[in-house]
N, C-alpha and C. Protein backbone atom coordinates (compact mmCIF):
# COMPACT_ATOMS: atom_id res chain seq x y z
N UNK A 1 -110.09 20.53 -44.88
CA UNK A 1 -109.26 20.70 -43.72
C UNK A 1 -108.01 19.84 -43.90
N UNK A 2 -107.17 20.61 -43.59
CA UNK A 2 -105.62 19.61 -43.82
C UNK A 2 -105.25 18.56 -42.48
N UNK A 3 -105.15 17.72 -42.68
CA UNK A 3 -104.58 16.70 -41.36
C UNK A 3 -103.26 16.21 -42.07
N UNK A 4 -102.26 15.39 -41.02
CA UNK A 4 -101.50 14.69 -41.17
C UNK A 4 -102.19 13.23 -41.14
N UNK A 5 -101.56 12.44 -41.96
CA UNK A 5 -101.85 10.91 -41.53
C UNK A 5 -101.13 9.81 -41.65
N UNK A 6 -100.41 9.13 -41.20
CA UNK A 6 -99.88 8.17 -40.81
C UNK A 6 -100.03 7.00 -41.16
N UNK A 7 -99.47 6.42 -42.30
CA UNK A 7 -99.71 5.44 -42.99
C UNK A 7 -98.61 4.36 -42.25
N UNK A 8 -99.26 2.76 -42.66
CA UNK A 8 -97.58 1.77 -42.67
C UNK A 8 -97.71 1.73 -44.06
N UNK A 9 -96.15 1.42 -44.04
CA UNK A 9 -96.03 0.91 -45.50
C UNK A 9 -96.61 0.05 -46.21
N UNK A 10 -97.37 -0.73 -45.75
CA UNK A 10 -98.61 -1.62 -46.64
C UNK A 10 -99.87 -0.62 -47.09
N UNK A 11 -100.37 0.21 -46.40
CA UNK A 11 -101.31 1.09 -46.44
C UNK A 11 -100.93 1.95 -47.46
N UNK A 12 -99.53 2.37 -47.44
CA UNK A 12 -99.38 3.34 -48.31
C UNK A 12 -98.57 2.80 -50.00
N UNK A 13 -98.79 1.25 -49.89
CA UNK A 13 -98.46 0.81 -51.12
C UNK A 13 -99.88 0.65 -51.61
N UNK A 14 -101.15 0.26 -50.65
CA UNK A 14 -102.35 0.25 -51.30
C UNK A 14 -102.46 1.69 -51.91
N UNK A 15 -102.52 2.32 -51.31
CA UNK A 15 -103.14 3.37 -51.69
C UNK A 15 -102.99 4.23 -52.88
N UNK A 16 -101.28 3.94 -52.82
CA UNK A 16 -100.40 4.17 -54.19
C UNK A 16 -101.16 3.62 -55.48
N UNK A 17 -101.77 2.06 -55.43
CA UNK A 17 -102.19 1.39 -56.06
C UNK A 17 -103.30 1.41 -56.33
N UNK A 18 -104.61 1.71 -55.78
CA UNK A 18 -105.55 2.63 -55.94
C UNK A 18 -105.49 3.55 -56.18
N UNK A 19 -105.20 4.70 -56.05
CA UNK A 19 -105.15 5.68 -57.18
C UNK A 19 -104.77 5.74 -58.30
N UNK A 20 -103.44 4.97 -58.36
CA UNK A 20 -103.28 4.82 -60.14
C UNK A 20 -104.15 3.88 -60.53
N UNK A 21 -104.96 2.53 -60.09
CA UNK A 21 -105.91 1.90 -61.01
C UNK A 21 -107.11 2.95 -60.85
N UNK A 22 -107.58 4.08 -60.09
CA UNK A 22 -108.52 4.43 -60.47
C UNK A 22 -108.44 6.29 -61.16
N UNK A 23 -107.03 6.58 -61.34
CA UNK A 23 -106.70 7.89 -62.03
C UNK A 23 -106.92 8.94 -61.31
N UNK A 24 -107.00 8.75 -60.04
CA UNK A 24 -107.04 10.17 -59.07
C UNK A 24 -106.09 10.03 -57.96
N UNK A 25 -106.08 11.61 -57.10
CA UNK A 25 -104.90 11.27 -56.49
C UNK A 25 -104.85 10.20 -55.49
N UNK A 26 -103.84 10.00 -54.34
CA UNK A 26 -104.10 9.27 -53.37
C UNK A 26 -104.38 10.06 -51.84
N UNK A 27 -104.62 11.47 -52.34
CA UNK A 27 -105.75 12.12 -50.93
C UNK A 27 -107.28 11.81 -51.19
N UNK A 28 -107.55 11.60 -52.78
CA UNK A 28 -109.20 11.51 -52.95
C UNK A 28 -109.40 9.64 -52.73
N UNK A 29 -108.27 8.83 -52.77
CA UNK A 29 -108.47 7.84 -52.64
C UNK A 29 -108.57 7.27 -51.11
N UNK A 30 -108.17 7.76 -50.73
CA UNK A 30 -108.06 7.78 -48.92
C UNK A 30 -109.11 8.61 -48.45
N UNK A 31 -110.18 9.56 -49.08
CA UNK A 31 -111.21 10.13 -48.64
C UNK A 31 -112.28 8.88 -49.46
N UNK A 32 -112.79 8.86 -50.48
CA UNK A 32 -113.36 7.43 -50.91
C UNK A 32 -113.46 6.37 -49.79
N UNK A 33 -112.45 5.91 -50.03
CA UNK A 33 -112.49 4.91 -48.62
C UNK A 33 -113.01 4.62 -47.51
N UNK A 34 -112.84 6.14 -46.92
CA UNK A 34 -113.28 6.73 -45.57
C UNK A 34 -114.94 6.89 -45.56
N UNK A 35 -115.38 7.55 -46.66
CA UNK A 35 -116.51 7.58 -46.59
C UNK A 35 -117.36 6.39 -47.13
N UNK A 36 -116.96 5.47 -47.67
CA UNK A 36 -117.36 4.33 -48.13
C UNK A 36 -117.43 3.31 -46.79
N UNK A 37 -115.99 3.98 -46.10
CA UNK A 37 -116.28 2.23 -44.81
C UNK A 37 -117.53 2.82 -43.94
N UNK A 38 -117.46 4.14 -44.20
CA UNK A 38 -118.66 4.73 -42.89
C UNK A 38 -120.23 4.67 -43.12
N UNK A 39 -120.05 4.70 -44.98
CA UNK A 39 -121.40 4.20 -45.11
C UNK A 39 -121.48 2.75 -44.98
N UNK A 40 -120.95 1.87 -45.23
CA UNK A 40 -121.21 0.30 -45.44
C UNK A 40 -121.44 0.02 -43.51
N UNK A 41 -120.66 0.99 -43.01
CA UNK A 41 -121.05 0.66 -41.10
C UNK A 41 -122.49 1.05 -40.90
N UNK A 42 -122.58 2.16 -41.14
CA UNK A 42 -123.95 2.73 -40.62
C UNK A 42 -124.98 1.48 -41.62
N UNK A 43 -124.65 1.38 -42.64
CA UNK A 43 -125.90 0.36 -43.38
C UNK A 43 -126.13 -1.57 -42.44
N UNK A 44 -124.83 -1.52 -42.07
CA UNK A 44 -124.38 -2.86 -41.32
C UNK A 44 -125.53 -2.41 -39.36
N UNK A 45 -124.96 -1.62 -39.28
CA UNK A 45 -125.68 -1.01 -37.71
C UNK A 45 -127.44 -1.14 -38.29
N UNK A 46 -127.61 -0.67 -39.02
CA UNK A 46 -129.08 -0.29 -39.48
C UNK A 46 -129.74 -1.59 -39.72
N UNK A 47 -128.91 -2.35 -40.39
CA UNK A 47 -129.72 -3.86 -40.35
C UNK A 47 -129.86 -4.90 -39.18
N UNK A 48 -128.53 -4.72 -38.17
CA UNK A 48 -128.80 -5.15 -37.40
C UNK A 48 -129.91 -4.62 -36.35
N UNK A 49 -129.68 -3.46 -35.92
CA UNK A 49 -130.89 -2.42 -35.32
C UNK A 49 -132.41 -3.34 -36.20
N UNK A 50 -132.83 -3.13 -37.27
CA UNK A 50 -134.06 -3.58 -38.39
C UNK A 50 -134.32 -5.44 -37.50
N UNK A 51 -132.93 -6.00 -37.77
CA UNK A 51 -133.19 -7.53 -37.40
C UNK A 51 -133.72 -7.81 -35.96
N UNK A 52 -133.48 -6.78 -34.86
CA UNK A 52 -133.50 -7.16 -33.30
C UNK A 52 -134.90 -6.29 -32.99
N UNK A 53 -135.48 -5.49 -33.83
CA UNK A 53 -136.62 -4.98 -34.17
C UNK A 53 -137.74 -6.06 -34.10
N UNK A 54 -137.59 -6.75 -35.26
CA UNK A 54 -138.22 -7.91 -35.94
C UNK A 54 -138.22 -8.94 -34.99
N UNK A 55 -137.24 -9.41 -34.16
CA UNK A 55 -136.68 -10.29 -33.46
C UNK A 55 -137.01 -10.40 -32.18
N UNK A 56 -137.15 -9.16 -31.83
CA UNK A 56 -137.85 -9.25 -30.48
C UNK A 56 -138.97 -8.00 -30.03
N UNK A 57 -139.98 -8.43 -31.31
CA UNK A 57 -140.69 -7.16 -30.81
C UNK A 57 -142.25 -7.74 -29.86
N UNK A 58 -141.97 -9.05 -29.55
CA UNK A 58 -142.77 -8.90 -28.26
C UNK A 58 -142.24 -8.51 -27.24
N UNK A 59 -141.07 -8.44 -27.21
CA UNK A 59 -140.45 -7.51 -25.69
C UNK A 59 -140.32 -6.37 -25.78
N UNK A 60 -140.04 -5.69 -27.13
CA UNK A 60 -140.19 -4.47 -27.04
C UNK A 60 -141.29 -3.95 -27.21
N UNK A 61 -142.63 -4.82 -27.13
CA UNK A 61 -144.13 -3.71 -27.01
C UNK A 61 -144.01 -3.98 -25.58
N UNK A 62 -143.72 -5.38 -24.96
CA UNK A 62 -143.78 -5.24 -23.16
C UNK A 62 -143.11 -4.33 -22.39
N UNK A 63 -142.18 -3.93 -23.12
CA UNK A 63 -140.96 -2.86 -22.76
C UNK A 63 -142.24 -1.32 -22.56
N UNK A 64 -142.62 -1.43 -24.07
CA UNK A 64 -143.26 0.19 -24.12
C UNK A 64 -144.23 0.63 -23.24
């Protein structure tokens, strides 16, 4: 799907710069990214979710 996107000029000197150190363009380098920060969130959410599990699961069997 085509979007517009809106870079600042720092963003779009990274990006410039990532793609040439990694030899692809700078639409696949700006999709990389994207899907990389979304996995490292959901893995960050998931541990915390795992830790408050662990953390308070005598309230959450009093809860159930």
């Amino acid at each position: 799907m085509a979007r517009t996107l809106r870079l600042s000029g720092e963003a779009e000197i990274a990006v410039a710069r990532i793609a040439e150190a990694e030899g692809i363009s700078q639409n696949e380098a700006i999709n990389r990214a994207l899907l990389d920060y979304a996995s490292k969130r959901s893995a960050v959410r998931d541990a915390l979710i795992a830790s408050i599990v662990v953390e308070d699961a005598a309230i959450l069997d009093r809860l159930a």
